[in-house]
PDB file of N, CA and C in Angstrom:
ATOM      1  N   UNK A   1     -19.819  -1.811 -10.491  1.00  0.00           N
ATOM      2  CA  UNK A   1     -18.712  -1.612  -9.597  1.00  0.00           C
ATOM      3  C   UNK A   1     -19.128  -0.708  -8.442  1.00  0.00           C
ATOM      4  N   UNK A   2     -18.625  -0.881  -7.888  1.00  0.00           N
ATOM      5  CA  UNK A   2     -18.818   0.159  -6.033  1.00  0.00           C
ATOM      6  C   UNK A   2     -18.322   1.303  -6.106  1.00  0.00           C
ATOM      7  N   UNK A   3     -18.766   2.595  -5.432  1.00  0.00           N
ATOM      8  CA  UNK A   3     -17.602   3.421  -5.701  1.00  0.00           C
ATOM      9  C   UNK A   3     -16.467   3.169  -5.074  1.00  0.00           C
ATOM     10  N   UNK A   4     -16.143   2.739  -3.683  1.00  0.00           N
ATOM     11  CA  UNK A   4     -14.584   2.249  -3.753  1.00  0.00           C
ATOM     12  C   UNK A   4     -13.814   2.150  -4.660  1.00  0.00           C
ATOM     13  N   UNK A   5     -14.084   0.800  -5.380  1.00  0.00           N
ATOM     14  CA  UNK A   5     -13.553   0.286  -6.261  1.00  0.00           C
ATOM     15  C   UNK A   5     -13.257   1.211  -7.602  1.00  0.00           C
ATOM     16  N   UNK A   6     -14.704   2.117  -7.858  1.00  0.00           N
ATOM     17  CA  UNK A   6     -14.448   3.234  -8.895  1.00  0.00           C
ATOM     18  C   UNK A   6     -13.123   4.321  -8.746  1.00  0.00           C
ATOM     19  N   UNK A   7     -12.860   4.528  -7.325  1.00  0.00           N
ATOM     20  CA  UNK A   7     -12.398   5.383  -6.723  1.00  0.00           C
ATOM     21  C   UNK A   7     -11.167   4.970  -6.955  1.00  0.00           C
ATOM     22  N   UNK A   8     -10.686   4.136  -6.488  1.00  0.00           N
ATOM     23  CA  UNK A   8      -9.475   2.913  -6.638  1.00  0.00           C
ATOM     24  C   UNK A   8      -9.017   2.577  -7.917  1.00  0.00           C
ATOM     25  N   UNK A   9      -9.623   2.605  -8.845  1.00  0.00           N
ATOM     26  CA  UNK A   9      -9.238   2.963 -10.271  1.00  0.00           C
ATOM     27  C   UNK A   9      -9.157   3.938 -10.986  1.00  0.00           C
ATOM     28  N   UNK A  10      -9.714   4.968 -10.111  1.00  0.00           N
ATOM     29  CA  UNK A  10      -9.471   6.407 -11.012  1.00  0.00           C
ATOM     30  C   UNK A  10      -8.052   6.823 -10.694  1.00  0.00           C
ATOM     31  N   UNK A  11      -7.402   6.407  -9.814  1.00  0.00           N
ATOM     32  CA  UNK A  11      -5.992   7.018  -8.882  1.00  0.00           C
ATOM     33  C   UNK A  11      -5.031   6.536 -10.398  1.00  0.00           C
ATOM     34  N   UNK A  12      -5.236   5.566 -10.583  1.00  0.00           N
ATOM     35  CA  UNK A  12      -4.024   5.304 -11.947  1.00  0.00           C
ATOM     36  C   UNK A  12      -4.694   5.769 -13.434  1.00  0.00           C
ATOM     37  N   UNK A  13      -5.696   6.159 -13.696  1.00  0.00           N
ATOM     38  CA  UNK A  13      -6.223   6.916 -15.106  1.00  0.00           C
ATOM     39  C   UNK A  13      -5.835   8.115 -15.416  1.00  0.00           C
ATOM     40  N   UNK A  14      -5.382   8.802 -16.338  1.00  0.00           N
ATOM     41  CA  UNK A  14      -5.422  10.392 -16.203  1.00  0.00           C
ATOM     42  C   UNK A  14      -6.106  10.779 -16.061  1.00  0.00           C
ATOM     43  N   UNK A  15      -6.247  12.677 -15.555  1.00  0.00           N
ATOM     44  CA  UNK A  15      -7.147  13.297 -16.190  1.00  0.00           C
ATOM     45  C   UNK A  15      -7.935  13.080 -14.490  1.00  0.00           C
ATOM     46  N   UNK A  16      -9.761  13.435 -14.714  1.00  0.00           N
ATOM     47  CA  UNK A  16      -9.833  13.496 -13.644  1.00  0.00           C
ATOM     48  C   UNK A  16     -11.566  12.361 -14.478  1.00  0.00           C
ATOM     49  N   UNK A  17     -12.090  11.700 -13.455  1.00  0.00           N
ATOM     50  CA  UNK A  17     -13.443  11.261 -14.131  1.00  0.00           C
ATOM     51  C   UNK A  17     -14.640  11.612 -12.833  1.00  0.00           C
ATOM     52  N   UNK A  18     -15.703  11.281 -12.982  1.00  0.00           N
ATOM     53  CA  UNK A  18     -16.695  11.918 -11.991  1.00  0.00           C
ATOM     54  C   UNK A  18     -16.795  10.990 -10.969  1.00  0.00           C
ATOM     55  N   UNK A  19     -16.168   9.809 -10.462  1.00  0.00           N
ATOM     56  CA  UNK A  19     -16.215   9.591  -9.400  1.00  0.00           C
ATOM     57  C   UNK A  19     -14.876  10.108  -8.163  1.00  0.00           C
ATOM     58  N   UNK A  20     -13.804  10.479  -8.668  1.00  0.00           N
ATOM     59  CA  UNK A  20     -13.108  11.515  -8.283  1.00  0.00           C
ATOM     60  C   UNK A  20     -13.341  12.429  -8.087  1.00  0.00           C
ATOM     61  N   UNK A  21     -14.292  13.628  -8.656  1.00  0.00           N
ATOM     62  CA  UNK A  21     -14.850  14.720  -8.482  1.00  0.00           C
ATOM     63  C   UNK A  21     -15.607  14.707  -7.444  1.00  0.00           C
ATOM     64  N   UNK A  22     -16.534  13.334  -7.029  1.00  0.00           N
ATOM     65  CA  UNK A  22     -17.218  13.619  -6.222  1.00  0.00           C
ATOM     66  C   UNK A  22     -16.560  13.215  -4.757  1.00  0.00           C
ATOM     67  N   UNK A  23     -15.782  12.463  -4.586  1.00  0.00           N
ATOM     68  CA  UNK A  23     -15.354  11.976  -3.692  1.00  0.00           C
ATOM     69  C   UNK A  23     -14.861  13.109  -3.359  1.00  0.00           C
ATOM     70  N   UNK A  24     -14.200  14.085  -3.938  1.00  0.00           N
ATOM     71  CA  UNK A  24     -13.170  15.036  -3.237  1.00  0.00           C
ATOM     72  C   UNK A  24     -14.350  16.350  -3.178  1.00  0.00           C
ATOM     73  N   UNK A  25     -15.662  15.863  -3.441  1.00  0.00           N
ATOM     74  CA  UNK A  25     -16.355  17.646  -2.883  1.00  0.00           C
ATOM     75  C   UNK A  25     -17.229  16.648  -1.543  1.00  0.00           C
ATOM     76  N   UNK A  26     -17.134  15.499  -2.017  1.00  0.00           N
ATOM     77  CA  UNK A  26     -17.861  15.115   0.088  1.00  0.00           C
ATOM     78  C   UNK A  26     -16.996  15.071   0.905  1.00  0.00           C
ATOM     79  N   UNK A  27     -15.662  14.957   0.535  1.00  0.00           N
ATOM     80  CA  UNK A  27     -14.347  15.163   1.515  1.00  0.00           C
ATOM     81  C   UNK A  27     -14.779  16.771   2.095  1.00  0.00           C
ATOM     82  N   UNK A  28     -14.637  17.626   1.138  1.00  0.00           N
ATOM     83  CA  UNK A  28     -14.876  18.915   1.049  1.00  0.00           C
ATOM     84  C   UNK A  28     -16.331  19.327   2.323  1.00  0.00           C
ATOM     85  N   UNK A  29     -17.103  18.699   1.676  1.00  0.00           N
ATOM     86  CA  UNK A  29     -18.383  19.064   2.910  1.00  0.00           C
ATOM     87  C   UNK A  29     -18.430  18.241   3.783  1.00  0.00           C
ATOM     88  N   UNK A  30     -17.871  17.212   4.022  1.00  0.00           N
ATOM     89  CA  UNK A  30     -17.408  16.876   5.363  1.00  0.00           C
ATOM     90  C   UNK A  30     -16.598  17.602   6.029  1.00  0.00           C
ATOM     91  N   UNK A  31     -15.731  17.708   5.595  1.00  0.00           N
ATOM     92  CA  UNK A  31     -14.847  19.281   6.246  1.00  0.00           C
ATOM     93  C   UNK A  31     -15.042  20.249   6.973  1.00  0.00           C
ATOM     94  N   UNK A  32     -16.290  21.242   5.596  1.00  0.00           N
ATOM     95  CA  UNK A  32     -16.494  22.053   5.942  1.00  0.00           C
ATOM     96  C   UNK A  32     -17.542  22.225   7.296  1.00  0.00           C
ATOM     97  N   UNK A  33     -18.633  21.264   7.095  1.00  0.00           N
ATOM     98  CA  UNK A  33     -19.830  20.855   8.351  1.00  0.00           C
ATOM     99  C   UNK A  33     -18.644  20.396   9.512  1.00  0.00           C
ATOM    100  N   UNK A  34     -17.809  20.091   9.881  1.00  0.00           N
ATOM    101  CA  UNK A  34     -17.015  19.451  10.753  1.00  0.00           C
ATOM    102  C   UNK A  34     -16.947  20.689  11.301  1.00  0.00           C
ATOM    103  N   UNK A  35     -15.753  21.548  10.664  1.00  0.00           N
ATOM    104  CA  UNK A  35     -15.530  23.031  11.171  1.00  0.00           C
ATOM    105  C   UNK A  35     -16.588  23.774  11.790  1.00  0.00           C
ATOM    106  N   UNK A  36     -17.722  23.705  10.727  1.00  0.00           N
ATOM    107  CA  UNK A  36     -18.964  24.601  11.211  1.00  0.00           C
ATOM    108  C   UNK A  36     -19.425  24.525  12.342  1.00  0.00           C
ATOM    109  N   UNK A  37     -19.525  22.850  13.091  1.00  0.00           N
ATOM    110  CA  UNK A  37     -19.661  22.194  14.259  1.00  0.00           C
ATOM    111  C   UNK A  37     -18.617  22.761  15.052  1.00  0.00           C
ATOM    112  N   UNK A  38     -17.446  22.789  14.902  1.00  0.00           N
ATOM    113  CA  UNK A  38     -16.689  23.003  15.827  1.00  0.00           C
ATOM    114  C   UNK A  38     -16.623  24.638  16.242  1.00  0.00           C
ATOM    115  N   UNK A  39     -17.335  25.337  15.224  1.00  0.00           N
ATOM    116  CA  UNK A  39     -17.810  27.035  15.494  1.00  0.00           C
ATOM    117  C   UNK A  39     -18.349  27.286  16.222  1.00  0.00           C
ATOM    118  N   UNK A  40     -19.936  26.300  16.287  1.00  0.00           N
ATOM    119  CA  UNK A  40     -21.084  26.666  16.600  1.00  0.00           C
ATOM    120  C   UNK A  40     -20.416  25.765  18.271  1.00  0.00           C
ATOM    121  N   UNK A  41     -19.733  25.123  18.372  1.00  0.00           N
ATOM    122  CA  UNK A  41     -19.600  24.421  19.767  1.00  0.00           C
ATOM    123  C   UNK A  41     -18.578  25.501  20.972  1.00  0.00           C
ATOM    124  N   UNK A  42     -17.683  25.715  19.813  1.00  0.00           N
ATOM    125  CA  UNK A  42     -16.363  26.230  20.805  1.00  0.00           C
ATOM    126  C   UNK A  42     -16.484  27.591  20.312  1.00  0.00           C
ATOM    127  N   UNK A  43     -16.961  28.199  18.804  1.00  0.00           N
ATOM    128  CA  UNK A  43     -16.522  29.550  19.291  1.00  0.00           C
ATOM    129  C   UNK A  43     -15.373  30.407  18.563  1.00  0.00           C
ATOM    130  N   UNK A  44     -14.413  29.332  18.440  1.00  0.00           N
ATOM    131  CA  UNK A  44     -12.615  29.765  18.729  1.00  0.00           C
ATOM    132  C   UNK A  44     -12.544  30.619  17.168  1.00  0.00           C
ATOM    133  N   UNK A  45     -11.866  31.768  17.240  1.00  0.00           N
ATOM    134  CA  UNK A  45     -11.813  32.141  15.930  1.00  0.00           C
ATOM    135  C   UNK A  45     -10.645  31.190  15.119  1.00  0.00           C
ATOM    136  N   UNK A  46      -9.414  30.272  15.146  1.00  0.00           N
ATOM    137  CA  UNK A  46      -8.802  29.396  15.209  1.00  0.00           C
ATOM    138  C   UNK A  46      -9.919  28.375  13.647  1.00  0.00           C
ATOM    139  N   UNK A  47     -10.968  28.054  14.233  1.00  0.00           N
ATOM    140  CA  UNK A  47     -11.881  27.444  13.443  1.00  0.00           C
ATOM    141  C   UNK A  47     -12.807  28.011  12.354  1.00  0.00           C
ATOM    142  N   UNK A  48     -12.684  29.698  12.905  1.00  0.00           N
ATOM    143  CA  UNK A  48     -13.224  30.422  11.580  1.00  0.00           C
ATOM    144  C   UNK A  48     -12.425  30.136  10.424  1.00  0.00           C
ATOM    145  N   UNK A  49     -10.444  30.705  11.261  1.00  0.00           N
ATOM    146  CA  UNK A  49      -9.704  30.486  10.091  1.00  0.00           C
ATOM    147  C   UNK A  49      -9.996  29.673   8.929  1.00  0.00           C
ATOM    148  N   UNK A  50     -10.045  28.408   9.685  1.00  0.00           N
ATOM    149  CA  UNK A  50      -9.510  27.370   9.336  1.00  0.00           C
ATOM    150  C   UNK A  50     -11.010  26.885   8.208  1.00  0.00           C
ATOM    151  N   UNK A  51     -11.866  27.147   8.551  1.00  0.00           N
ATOM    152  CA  UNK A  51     -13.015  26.789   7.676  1.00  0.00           C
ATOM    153  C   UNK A  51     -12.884  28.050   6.554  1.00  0.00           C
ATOM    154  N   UNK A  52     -12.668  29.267   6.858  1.00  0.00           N
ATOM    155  CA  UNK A  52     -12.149  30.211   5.527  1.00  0.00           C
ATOM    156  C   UNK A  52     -11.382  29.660   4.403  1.00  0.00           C
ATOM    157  N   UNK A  53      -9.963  29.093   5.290  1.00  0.00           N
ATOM    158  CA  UNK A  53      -9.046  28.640   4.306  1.00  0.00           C
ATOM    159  C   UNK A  53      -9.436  27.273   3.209  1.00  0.00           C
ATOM    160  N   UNK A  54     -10.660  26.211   4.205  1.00  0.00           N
ATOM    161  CA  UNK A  54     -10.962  25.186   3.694  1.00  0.00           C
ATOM    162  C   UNK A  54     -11.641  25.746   2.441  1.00  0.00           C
ATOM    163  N   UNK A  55     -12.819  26.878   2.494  1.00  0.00           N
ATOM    164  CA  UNK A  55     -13.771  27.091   1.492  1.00  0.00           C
ATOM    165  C   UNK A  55     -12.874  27.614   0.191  1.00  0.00           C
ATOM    166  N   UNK A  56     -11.926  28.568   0.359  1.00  0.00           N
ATOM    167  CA  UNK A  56     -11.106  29.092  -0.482  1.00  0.00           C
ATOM    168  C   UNK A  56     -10.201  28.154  -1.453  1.00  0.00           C
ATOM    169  N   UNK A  57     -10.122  26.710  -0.569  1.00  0.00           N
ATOM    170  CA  UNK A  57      -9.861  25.959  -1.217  1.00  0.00           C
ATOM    171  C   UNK A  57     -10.886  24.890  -2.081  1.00  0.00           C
ATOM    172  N   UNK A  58     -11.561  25.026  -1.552  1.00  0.00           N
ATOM    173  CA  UNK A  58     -12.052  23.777  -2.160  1.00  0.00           C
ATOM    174  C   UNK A  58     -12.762  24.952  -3.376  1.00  0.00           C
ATOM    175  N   UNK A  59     -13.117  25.899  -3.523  1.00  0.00           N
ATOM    176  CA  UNK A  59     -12.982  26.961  -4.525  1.00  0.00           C
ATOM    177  C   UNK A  59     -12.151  26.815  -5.401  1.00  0.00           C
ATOM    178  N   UNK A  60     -10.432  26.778  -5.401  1.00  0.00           N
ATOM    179  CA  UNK A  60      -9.933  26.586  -5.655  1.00  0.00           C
ATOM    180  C   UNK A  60      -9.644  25.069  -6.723  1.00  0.00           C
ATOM    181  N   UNK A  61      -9.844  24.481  -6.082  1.00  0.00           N
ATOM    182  CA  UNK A  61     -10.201  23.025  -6.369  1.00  0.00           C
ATOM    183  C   UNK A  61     -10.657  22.527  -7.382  1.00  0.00           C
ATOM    184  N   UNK A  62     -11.912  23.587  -7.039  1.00  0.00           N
ATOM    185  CA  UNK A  62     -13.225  22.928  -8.280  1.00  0.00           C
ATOM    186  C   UNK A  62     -13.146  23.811  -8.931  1.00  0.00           C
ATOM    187  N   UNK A  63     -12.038  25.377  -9.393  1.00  0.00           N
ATOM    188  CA  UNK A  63     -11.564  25.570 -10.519  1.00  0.00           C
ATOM    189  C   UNK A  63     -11.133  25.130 -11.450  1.00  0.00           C
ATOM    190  N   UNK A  64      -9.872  24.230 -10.777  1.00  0.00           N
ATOM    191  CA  UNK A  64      -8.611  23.846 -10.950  1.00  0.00           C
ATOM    192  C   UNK A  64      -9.379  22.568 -11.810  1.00  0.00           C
ATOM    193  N   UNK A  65     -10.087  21.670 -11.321  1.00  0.00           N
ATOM    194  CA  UNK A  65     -10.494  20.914 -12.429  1.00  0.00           C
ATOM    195  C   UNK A  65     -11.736  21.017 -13.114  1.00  0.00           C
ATOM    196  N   UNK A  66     -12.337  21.946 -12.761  1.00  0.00           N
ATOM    197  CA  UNK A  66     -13.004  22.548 -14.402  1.00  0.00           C
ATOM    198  C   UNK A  66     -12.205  23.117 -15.816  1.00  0.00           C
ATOM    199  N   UNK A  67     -10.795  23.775 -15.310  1.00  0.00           N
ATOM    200  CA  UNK A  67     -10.074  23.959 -16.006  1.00  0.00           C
ATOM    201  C   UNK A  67      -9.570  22.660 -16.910  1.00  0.00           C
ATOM    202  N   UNK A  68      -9.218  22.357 -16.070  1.00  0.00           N
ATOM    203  CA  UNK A  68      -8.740  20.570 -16.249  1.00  0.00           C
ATOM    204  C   UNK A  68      -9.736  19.901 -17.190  1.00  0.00           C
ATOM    205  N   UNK A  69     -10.715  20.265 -16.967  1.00  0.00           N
ATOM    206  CA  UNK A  69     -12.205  18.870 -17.681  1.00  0.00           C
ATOM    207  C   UNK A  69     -12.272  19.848 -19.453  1.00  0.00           C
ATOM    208  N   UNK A  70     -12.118  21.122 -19.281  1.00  0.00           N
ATOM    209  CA  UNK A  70     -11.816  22.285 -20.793  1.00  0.00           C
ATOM    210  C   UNK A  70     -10.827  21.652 -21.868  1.00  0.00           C
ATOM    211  N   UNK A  71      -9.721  20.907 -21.351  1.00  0.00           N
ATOM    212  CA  UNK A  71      -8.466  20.953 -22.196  1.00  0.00           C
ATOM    213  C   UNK A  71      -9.222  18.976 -22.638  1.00  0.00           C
ATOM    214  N   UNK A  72      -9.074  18.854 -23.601  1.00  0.00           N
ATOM    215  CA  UNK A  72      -8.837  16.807 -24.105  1.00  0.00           C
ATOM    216  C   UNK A  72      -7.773  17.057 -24.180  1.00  0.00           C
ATOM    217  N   UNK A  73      -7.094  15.721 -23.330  1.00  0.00           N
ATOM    218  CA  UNK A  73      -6.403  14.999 -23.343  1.00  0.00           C
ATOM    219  C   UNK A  73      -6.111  14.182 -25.057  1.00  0.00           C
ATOM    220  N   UNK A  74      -4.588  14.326 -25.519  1.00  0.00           N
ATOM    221  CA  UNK A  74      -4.004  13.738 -26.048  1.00  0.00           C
ATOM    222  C   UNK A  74      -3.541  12.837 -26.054  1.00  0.00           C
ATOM    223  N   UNK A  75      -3.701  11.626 -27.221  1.00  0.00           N
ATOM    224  CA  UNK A  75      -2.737  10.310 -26.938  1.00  0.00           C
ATOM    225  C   UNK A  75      -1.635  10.667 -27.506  1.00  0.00           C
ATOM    226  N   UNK A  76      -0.596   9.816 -27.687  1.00  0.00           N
ATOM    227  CA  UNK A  76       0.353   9.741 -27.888  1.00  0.00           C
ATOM    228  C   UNK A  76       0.729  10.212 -29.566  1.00  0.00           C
ATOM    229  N   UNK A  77      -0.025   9.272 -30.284  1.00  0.00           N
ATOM    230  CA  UNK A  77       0.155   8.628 -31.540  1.00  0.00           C
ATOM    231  C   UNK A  77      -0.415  10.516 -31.927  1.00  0.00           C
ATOM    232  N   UNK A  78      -1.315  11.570 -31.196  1.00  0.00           N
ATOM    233  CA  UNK A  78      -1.536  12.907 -31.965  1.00  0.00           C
ATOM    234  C   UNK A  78      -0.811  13.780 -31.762  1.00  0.00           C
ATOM    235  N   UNK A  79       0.219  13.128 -30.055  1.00  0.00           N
ATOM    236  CA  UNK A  79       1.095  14.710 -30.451  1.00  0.00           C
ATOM    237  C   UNK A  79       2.258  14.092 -31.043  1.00  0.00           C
ATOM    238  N   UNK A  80       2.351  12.910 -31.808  1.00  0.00           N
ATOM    239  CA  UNK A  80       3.413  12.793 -32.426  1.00  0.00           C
ATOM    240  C   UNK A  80       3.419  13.277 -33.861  1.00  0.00           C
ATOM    241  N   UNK A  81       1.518  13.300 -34.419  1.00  0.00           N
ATOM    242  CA  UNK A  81       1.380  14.203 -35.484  1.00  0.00           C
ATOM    243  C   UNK A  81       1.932  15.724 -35.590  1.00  0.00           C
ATOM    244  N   UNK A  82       1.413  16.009 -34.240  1.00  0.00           N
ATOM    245  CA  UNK A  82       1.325  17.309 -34.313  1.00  0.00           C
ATOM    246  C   UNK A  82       2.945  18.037 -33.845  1.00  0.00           C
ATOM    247  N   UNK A  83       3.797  17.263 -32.702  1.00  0.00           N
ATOM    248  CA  UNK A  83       5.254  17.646 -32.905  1.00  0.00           C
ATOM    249  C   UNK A  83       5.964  17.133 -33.620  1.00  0.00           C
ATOM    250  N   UNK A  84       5.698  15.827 -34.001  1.00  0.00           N
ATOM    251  CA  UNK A  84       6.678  15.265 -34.944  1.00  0.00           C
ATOM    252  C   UNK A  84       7.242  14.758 -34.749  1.00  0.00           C
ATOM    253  N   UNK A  85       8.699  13.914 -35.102  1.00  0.00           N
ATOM    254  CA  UNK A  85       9.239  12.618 -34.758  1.00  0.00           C
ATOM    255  C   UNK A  85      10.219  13.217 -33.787  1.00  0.00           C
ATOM    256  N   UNK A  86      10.993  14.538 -33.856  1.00  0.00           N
ATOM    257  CA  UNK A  86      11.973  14.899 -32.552  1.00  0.00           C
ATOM    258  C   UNK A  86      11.383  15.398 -31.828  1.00  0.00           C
ATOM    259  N   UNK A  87      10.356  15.776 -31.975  1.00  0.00           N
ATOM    260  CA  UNK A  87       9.498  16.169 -30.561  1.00  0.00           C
ATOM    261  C   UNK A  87       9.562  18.055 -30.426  1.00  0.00           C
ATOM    262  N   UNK A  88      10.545  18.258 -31.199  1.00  0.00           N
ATOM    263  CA  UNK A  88      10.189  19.895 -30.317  1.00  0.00           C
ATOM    264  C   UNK A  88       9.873  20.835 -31.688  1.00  0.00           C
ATOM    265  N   UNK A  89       9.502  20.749 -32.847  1.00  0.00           N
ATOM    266  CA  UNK A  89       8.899  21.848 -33.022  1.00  0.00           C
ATOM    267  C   UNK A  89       7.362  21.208 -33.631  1.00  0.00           C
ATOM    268  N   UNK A  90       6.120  21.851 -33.825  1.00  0.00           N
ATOM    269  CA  UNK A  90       4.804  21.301 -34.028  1.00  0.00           C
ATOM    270  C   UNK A  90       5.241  21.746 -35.551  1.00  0.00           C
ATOM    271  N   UNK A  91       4.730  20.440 -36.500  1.00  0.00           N
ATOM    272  CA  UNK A  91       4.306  20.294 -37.739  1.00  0.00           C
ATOM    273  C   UNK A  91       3.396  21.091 -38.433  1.00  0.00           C
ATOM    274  N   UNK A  92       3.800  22.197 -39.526  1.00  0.00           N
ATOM    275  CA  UNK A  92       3.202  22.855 -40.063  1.00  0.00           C
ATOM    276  C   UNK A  92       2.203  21.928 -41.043  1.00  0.00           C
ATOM    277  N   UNK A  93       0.929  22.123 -41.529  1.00  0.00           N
ATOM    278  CA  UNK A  93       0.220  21.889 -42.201  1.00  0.00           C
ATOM    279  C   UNK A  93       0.892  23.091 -43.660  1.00  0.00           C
ATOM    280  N   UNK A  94       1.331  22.786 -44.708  1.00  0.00           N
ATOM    281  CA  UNK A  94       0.848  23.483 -45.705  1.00  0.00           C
ATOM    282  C   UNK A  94      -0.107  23.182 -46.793  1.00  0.00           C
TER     283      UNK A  94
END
């Protein structure tokens, strides 16, 4: 498959998989080299901002789903083990 197409199917999967990851850190350094260009051309502190705020984010970002990639994902059929048939309190093991 292409990454397009990889890309294009990750949007309806949960969770996050590695062709998503990467797409959104070359978004990211496209960005950031864009800004950098527009530093080194014009100057404007306007573009410092703005490349600060980008890095802080995309920091942010690639927390946010490392955090994300830590936790497995549950199907259905385990948290019904584990809450049970009404759903709100989790099933003691004795």
């Amino acid at each position: 498959m292409s990454f397009v197409e990889d890309l294009w199917k990750s949007v309806f999967e949960p969770g996050t998989n590695p062709t998503l990851i990467r797409a959104t850190h070359v978004s990211f350094v496209m960005l950031v080299l864009s800004l950098s260009w527009m530093i080194y051309t014009t100057g404007s502190i306007h573009f410092i901002n703005l490349l600060i705020i980008s890095l802080l984010l995309w920091a942010s970002v690639t927390w946010f789903v490392s955090e994300i990639q830590k936790e497995k994902l549950k199907s259905n059929e385990e948290l019904q083990k584990e809450y049970g048939e009404d759903g709100k309190e989790p099933k003691k093991d004795i």
